[in-house]
Protein backbone atom coordinates (compact mmCIF):
# COMPACT_ATOMS: atom_id res chain seq x y z
CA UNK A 1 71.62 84.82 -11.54
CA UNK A 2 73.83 83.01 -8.38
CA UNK A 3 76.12 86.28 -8.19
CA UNK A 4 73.15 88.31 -8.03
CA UNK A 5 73.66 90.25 -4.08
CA UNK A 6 70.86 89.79 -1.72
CA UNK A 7 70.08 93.15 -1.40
CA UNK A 8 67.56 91.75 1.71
CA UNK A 9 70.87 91.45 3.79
CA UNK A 10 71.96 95.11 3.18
CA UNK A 11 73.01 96.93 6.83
CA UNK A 12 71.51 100.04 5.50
CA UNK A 13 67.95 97.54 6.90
CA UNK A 14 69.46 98.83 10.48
CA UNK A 15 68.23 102.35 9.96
CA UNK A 16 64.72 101.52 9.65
CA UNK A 17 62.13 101.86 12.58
CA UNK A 18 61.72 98.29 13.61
CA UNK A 19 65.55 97.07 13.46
CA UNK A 20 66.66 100.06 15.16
CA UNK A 21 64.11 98.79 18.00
CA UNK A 22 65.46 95.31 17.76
CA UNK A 23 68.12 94.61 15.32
CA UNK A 24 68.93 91.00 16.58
CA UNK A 25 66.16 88.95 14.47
CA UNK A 26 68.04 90.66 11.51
CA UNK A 27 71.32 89.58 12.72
CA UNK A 28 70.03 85.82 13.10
CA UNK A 29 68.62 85.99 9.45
CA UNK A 30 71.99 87.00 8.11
CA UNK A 31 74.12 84.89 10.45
CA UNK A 32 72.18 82.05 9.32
CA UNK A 33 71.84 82.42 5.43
CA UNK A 34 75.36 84.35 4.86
CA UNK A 35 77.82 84.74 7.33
CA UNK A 36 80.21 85.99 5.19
CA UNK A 37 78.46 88.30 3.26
CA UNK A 38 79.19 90.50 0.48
CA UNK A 39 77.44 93.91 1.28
CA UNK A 40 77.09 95.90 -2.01
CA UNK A 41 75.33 98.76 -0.45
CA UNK A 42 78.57 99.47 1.83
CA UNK A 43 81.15 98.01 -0.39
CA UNK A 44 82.03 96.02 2.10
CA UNK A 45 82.30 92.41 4.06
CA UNK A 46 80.07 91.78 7.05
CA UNK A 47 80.72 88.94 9.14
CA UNK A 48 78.28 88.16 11.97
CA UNK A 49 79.61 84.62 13.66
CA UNK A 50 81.47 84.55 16.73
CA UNK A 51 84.18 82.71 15.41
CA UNK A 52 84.87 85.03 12.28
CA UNK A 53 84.77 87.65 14.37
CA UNK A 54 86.83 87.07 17.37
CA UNK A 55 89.53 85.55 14.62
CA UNK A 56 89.67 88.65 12.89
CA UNK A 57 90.24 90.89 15.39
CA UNK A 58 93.04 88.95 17.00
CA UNK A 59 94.58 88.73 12.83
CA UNK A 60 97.34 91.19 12.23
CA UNK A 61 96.94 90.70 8.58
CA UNK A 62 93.68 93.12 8.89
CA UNK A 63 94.22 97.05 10.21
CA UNK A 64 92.59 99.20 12.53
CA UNK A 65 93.76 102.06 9.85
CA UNK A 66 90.34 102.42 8.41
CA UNK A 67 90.10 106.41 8.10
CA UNK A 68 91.56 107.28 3.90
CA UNK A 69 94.46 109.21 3.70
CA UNK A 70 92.67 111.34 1.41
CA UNK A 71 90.69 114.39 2.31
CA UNK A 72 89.52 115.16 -1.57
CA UNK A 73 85.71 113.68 -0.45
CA UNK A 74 85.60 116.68 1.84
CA UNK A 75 84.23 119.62 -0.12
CA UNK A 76 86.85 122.15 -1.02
CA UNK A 77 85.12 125.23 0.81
CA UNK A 78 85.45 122.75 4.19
CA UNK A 79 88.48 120.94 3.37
CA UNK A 80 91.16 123.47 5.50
CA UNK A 81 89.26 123.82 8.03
CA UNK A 82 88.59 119.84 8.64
CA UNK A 83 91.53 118.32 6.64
CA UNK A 84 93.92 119.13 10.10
CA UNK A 85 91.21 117.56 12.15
CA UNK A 86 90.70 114.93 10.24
CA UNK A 87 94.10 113.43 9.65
CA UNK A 88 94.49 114.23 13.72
CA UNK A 89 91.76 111.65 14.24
CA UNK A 90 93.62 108.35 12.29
CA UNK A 91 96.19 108.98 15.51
CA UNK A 92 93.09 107.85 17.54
CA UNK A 93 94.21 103.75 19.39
CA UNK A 94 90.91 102.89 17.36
CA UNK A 95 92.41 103.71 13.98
CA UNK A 96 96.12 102.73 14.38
CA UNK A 97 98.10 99.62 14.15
CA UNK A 98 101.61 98.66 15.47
CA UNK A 99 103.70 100.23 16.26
CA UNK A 100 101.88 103.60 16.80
CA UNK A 101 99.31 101.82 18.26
CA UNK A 102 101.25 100.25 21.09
CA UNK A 103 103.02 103.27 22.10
CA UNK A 104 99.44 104.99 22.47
CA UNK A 105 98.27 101.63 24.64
CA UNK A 106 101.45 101.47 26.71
CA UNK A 107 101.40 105.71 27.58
CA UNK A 108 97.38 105.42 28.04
CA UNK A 109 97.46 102.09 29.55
CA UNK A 110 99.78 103.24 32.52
CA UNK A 111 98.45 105.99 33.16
CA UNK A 112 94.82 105.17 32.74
CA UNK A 113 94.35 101.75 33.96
CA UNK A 114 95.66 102.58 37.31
CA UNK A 115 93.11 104.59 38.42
CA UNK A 116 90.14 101.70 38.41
CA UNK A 117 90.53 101.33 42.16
CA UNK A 118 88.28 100.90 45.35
CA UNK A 119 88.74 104.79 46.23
CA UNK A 120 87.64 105.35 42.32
CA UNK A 121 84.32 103.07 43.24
CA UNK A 122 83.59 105.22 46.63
CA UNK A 123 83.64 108.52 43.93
CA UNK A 124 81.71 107.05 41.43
CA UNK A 125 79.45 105.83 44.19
CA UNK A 126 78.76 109.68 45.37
CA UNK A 127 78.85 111.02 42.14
CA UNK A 128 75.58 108.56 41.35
CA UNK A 129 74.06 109.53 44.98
CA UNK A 130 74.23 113.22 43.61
CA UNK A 131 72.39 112.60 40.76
CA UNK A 132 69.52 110.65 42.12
CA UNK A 133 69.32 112.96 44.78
CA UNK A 134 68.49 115.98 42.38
CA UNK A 135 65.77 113.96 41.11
CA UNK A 136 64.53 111.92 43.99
CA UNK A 137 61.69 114.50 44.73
CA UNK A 138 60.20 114.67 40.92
CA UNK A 139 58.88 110.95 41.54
CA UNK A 140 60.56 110.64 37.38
CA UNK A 141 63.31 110.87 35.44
CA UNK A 142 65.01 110.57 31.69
CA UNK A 143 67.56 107.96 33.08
CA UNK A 144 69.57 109.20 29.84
CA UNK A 145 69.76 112.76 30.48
CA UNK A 146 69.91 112.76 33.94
CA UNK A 147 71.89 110.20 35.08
CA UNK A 148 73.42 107.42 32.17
CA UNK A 149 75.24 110.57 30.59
CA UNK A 150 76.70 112.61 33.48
CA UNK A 151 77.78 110.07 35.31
CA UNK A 152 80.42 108.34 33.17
CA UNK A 153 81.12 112.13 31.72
CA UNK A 154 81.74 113.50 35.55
CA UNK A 155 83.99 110.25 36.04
CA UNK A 156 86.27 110.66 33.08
CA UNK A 157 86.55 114.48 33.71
CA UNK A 158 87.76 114.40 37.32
CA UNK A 159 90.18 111.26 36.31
CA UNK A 160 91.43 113.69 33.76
CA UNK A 161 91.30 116.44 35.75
CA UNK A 162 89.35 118.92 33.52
CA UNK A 163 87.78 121.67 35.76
CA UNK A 164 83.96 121.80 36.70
CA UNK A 165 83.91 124.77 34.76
CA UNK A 166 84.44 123.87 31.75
CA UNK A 167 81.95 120.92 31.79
CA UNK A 168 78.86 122.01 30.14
CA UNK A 169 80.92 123.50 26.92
CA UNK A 170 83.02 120.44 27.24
CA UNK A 171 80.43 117.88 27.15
CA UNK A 172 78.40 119.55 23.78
CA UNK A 173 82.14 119.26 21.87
CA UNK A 174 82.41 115.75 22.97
CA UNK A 175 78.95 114.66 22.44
CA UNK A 176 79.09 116.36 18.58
CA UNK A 177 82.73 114.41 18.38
CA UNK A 178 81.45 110.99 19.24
CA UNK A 179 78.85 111.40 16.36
CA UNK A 180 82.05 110.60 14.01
CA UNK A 181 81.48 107.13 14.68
CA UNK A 182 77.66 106.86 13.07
CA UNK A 183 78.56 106.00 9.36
CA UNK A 184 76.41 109.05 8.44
CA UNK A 185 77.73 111.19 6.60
CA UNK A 186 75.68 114.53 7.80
CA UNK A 187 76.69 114.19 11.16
CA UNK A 188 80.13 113.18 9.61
CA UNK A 189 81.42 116.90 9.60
CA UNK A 190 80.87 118.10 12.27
CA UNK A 191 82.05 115.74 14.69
CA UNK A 192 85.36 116.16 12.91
CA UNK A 193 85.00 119.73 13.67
CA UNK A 194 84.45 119.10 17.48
CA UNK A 195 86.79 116.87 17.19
CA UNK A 196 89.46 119.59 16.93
CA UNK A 197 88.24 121.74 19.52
CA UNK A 198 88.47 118.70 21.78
CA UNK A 199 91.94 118.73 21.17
CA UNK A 200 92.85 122.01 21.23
CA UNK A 201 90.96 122.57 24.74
CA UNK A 202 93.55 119.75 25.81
CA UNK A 203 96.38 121.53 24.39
CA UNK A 204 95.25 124.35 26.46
CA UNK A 205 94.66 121.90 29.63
CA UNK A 206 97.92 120.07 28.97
CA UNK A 207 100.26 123.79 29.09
CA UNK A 208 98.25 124.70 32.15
CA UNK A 209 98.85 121.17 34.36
CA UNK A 210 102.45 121.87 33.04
CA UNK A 211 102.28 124.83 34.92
CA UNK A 212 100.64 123.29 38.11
CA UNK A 213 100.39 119.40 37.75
CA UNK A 214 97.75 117.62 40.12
CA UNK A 215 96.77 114.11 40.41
CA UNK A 216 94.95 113.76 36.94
CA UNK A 217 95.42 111.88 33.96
CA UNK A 218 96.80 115.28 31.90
CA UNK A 219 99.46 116.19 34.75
CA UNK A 220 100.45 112.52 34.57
CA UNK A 221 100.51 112.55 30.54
CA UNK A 222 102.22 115.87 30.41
CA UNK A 223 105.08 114.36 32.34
CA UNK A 224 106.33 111.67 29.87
CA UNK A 225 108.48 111.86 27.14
CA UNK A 226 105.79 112.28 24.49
CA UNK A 227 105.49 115.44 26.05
CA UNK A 228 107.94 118.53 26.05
CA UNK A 229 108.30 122.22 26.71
CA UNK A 230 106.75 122.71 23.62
CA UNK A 231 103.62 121.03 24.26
CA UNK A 232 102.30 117.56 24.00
CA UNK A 233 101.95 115.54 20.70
CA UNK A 234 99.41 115.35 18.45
CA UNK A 235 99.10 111.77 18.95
CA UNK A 236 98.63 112.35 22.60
CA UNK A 237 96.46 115.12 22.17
CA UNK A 238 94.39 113.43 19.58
CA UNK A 239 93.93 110.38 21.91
CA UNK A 240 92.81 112.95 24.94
CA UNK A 241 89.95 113.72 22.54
CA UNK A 242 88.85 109.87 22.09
CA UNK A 243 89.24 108.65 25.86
CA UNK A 244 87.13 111.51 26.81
CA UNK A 245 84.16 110.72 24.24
CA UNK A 246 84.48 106.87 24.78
CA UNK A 247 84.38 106.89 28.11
CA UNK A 248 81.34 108.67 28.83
CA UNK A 249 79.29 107.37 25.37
CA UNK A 250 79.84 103.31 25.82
CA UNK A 251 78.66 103.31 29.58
CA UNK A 252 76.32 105.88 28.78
CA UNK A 253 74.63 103.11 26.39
CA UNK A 254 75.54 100.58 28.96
CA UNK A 255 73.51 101.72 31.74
CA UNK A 256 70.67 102.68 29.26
CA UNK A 257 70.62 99.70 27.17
CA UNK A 258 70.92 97.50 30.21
CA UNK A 259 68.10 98.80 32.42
CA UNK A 260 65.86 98.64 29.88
CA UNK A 261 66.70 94.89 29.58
CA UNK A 262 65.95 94.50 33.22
CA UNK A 263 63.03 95.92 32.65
CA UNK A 264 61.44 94.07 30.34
CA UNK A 265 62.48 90.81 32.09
CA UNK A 266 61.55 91.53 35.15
CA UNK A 267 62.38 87.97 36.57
CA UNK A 268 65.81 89.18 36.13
CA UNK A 269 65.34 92.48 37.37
CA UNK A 270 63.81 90.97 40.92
CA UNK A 271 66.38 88.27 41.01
CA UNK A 272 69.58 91.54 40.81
CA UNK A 273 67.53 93.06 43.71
CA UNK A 274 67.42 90.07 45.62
CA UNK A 275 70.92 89.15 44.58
CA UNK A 276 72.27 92.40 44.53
CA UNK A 277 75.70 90.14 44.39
CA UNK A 278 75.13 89.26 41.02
CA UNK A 279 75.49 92.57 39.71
CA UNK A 280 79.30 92.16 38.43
CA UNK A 281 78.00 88.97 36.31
CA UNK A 282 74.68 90.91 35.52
CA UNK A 283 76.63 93.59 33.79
CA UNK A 284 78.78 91.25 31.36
CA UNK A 285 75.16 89.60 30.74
CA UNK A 286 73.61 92.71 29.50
CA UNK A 287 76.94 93.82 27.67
CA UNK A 288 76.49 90.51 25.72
CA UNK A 289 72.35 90.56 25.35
CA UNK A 290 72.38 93.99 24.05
CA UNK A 291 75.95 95.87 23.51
CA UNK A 292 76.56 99.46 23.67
CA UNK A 293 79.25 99.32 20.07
CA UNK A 294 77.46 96.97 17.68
CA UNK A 295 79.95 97.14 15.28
CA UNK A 296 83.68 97.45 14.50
CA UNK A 297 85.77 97.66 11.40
CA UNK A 298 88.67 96.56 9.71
CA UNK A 299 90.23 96.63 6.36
CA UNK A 300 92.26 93.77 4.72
CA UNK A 301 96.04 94.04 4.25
CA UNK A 302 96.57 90.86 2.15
CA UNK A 303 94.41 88.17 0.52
CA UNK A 304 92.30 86.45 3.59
CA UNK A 305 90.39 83.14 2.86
CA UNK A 306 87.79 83.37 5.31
CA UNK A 307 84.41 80.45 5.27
CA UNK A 308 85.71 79.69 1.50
CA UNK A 309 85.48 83.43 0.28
CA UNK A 310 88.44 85.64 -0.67
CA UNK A 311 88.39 88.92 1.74
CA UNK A 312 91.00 90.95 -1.03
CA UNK A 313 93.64 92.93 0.26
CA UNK A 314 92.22 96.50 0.80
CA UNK A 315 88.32 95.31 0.93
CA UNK A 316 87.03 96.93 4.47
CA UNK A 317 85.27 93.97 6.82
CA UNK A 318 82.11 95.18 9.07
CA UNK A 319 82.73 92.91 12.32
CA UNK A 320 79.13 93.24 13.93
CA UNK A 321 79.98 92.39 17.51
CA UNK A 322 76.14 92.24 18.76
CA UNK A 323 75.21 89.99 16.25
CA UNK A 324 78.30 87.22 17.28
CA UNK A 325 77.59 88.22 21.20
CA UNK A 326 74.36 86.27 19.92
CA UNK A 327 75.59 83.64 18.37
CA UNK A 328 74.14 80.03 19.15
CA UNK A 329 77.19 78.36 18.02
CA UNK A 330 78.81 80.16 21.22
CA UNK A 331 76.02 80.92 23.84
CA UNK A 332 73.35 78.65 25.05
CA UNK A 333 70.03 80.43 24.36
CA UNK A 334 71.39 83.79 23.32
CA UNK A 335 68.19 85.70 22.73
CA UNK A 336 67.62 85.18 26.89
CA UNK A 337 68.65 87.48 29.12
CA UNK A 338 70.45 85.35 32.20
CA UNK A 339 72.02 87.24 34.82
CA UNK A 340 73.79 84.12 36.32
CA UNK A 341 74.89 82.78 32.50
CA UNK A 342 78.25 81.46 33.48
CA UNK A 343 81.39 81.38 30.37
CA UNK A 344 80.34 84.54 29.35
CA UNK A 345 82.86 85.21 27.14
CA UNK A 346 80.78 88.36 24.92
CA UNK A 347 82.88 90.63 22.27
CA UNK A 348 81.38 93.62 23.48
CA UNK A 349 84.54 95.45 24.27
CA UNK A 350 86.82 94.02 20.94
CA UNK A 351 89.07 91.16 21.61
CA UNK A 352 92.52 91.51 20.48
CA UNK A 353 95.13 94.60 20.83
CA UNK A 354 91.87 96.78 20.36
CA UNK A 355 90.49 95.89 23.73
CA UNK A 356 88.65 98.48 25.13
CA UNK A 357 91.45 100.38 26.89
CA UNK A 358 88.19 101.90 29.70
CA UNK A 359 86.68 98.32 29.89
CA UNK A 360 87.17 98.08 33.95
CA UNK A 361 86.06 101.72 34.13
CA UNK A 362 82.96 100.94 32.16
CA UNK A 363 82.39 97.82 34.54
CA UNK A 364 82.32 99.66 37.77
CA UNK A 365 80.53 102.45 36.63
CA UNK A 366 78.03 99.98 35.03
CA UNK A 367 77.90 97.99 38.40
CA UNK A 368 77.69 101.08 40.63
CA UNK A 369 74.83 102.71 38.34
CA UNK A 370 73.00 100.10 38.16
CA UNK A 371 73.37 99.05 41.82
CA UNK A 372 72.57 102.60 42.95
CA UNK A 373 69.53 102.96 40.94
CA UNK A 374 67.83 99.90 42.36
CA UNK A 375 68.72 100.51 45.64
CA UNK A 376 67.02 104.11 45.67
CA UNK A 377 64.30 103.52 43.53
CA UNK A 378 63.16 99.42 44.02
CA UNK A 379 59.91 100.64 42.23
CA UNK A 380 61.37 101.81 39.19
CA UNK A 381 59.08 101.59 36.37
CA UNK A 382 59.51 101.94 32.60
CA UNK A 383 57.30 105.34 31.67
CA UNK A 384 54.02 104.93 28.83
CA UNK A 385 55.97 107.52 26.66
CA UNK A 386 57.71 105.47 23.25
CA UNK A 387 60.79 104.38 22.76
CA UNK A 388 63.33 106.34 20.72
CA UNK A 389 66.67 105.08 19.37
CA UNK A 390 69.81 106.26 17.88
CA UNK A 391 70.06 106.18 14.29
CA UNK A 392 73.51 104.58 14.37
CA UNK A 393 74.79 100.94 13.13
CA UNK A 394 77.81 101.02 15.12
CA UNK A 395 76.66 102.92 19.14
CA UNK A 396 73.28 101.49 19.95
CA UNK A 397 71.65 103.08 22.86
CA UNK A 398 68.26 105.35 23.70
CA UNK A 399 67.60 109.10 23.01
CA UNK A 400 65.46 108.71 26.18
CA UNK A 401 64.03 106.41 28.80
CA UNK A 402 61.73 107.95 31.11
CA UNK A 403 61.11 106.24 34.02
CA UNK A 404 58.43 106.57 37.11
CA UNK A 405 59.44 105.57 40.88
């Protein structure tokens, strides 16, 4: 039958074993023999060219609004508790459109973005130091655990001004939060759950800096109009609780992901440490050869023609960034790894009014981390013990990677 679906192209192929390991020879099978396909499994469209994809991102007519209005799938004996939560998170700048979203971008943006700045660099610098210091003397390390996830988390708390001692707590409620974004629906829960105690620790953080403002991102939030004597918006609050967890999970899978590229090419690896230059250009290579968010959604608001197949208003597209960050049509040899690859023009952070609103934080933490590590440790070796990945189609990155210097 022709309308029969190719259940061989179905994403839920990412969860197994070997595609979690690598899922980019699955990506060029389905680029190549659908690239519009019709994924019955996920009731959904899943476009893998860099073309489609960059289009669609930059197309108003499809919405960042991808989170139901309706609770009713949450089970009735959970649905109070999460159902406040829930609806908090579709204020998040992932999951909101124009106009909302532009008021979020413009308050964020100006208070945010302002703070990637050579003094920033000198602190992320020492905050990296500190961490290979503690470990320096153990001759190993888990280069997840002990460095690629406290340092963007230390970053993003001191730029928000969160106090040391509420870190540890902090960083379990965050780290349970940013699970929301795994498609997996027994993790699903629980992040939403986190996801309000993010937000009402920042309620609690935003009365206090109203009390005694400092030079953080919360003092400077709690002064604008979206904020009163009465406390800060939801919307602001809400979007407290996503900069935190995206700032610290992306570069998290940035550093990981991206060492482990250098060290399996280690051409490449000996070339950054001779060129240790390069390292701005090396770190938009390995966002492109293996990207931290695989995967982005959107949901049609009208009738889209797209390759000769109607996308119907309302039918939810699966954008899958890593897949068109290897596309041939758009990158010369895109399953090599080439630290000096020059138009490097990779969809790793979401074109369009989605852009990654931390992409120049993520950069210099990416560049100092990975600058830092082969500085102190020139020997650095990938460890005999297996590799372990995330079981997630949209945040690819390790559970480990020990390492020997």
């Amino acid at each position: 039958m022709a309308d029969t679906p190719d259940m061989s192209l179905s994403l839920n192929k990412l969860f197994r074993p070997e595609i979690l390991a690598n899922p980019y020879p699955f990506y060029r099978e389905l680029r190549a023999r659908d690239p519009v396909h019709w994924d019955r499994s996920r009731n959904a469209w899943v476009l893998t060219r860099y073309e489609d994809v960059n289009a669609v991102t930059s197309d108003q007519r499809f919405s960042s609004a991808v989170l139901a209005d309706s609770t009713s799938w949450i089970p009735e004996r959970q649905r109070r508790d999460l159902a406040t939560a829930f609806l908090a998170m579709r204020k998040d700048l992932i999951f909101s459109d124009p106009p909302d979203h532009t008021f979020l971008r413009a308050l964020f943006g100006r208070v945010f973005s302002g703070r990637v700045n050579e003094e920033l660099r000198r602190r992320v610098e020492q905050i990296a130091h500190g961490l290979l210091d503690a470990v320096q003397v153990q001759g190993c390390m888990d280069v997840i655990k002990d460095f690629a996830r406290p340092l963007p988390f230390l970053v993003i708390a001191e730029i928000m001004g969160i106090p040391p001692d509420d870190l540890d707590w902090l960083r379990s409620w965050s780290d349970a939060h940013g699970q929301f974004v795994t498609l997996r629906g027994d993790q699903f829960l629980p992040a939403v759950r986190a996801f309000g105690q993010v937000k009402e620790y920042f309620r609690s953080l935003a009365a206090r800096r109203r009390a005694r403002p400092g030079n953080d991102l919360i003092s400077a939030l709690v002064t604008d109009t979206s904020c009163n004597d009465d406390g800060c918006s939801e919307e602001v609050l809400s979007n407290c609780a996503f900069v935190l967890t995206a700032a610290h999970l992306n570069t998290t899978n940035l550093i990981g992901n991206g060492l482990l590229a250098l060290i399996r090419h280690p051409e490449q690896l000996q070339l950054l440490k001779e060129k240790p230059g390069l390292v701005a250009g090396a770190v938009e290579e390995l966002l492109r050869y293996d990207s931290p968010v695989q995967m982005i959604k959107r949901v049609a608001g009208e009738d889209v023609v797209i390759s000769g197949k109607v996308i119907a208003k309302g039918q939810m597209l699966f954008l899958l960034l890593g897949a068109a960050n290897h596309d041939p049509a758009r990158f010369v040899e895109p399953e090599k790894l080439d630290l000096a690859r020059h138009d490097n023009r990779h969809l790793a952070f979401a074109p369009g009014i989605h852009y990654c609103l931390g992409a120049a934080l993520g950069r210099l933490e990416g560049q100092v981390a990975l600058a830092t590590l082969l500085e102190r440790f020139p020997a650095l070796r990938l460890a005999s013990a297996p590799l372990d990945w995330h079981r997630n189609m949209v945040i690819r990155g390790l559970k480990a990677l020990p390492v020997v210097f």
